[in-house]
PDB file of N, CA and C in Angstrom:
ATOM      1  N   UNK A   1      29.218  21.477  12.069  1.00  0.00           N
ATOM      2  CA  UNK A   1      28.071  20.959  12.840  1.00  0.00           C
ATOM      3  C   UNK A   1      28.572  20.139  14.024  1.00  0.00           C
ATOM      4  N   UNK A   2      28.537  20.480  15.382  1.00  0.00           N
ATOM      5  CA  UNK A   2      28.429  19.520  16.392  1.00  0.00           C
ATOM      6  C   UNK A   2      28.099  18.133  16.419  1.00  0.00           C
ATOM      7  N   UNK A   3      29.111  17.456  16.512  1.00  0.00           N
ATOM      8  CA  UNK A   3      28.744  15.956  16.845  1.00  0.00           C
ATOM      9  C   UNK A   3      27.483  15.523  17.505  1.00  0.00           C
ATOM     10  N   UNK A   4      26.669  15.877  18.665  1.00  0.00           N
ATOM     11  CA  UNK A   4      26.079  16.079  19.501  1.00  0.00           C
ATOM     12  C   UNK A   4      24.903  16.423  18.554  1.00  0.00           C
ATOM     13  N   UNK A   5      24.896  17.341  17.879  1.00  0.00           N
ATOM     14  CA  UNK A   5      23.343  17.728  16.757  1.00  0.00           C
ATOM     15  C   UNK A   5      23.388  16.702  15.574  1.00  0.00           C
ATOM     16  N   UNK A   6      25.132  16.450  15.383  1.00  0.00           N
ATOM     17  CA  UNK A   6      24.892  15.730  13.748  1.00  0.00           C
ATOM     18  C   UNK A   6      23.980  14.196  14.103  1.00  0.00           C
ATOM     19  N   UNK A   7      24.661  13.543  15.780  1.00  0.00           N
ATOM     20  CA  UNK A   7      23.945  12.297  16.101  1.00  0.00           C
ATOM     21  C   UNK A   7      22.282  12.482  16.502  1.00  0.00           C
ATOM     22  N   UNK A   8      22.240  13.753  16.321  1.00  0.00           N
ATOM     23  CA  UNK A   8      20.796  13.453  16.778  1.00  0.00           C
ATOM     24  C   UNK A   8      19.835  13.763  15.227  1.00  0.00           C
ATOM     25  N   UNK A   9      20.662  14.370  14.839  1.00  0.00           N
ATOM     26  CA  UNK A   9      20.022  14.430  13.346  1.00  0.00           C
ATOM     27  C   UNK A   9      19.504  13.250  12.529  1.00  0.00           C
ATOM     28  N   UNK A  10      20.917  12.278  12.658  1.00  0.00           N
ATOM     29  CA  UNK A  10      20.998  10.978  12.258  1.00  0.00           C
ATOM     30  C   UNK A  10      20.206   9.908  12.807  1.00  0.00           C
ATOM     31  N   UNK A  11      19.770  10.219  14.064  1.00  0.00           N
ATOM     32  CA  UNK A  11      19.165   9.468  15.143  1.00  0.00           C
ATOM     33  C   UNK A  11      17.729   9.343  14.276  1.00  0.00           C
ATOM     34  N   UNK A  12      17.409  10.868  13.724  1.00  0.00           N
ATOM     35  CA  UNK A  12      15.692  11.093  13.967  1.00  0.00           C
ATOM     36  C   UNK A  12      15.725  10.440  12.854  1.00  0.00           C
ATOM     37  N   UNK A  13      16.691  10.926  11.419  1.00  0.00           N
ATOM     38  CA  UNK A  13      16.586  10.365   9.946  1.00  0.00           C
ATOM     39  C   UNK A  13      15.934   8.441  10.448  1.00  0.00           C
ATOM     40  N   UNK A  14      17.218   8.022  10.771  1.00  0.00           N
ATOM     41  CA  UNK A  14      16.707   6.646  11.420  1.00  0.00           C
ATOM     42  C   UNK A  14      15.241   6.557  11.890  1.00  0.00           C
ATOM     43  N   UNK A  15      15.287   6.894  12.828  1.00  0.00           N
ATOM     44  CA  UNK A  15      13.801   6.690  13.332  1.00  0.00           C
ATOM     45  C   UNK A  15      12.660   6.877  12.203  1.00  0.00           C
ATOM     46  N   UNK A  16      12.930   8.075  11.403  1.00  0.00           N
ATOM     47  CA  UNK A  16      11.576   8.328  10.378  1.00  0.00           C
ATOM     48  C   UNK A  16      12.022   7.890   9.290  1.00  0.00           C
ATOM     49  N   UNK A  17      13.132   6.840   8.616  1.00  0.00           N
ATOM     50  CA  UNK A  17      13.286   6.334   7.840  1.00  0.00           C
ATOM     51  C   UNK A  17      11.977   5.157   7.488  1.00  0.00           C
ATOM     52  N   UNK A  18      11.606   4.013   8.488  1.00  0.00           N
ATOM     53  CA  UNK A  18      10.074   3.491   8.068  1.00  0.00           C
ATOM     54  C   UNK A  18       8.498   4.662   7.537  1.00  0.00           C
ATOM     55  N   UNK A  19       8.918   5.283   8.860  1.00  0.00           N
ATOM     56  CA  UNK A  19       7.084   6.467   8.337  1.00  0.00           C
ATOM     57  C   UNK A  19       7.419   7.113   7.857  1.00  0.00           C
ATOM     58  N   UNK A  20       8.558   7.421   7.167  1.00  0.00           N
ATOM     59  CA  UNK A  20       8.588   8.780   6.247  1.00  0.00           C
ATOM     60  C   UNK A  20       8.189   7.845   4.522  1.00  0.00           C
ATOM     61  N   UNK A  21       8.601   6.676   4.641  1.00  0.00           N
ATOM     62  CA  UNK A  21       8.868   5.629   3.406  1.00  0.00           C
ATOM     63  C   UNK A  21       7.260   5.616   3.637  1.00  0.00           C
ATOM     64  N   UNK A  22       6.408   5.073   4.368  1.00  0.00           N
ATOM     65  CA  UNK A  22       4.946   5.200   4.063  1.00  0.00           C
ATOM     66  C   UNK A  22       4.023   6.233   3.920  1.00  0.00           C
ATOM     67  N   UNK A  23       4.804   7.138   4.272  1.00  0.00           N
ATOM     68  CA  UNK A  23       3.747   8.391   4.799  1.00  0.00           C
ATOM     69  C   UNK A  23       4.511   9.394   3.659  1.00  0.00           C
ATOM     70  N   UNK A  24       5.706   8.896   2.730  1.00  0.00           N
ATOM     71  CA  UNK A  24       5.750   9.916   2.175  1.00  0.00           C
ATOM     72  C   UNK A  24       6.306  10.813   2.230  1.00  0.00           C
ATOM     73  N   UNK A  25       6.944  11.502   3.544  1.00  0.00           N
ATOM     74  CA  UNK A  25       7.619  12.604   3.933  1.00  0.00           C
ATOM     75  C   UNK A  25       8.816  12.718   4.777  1.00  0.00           C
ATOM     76  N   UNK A  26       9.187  13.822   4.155  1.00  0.00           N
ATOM     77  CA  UNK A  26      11.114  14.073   4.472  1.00  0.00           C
ATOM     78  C   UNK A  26      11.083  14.576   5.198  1.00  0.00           C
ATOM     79  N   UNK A  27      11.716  13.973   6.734  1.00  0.00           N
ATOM     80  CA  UNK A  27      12.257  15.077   7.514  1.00  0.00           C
ATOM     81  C   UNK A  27      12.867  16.031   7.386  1.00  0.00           C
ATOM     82  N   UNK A  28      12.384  17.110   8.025  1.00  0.00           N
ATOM     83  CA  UNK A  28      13.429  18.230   8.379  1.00  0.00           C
ATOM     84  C   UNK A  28      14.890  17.945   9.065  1.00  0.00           C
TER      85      UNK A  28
END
């Protein structure tokens, strides 16, 4: 996996780590 996709992967996990915890749902 590209560095470049793995940080953005990691980026989004981060980001939807709060609304995924309320809302329930796993990012893709």
């Amino acid at each position: 996996m590209p560095k470049a996709l793995a940080s953005v992967q990691s980026g989004t996990i981060r980001l939807w780590e709060i609304p995924s915890a309320k809302l329930k749902i796993v990012p893709l």
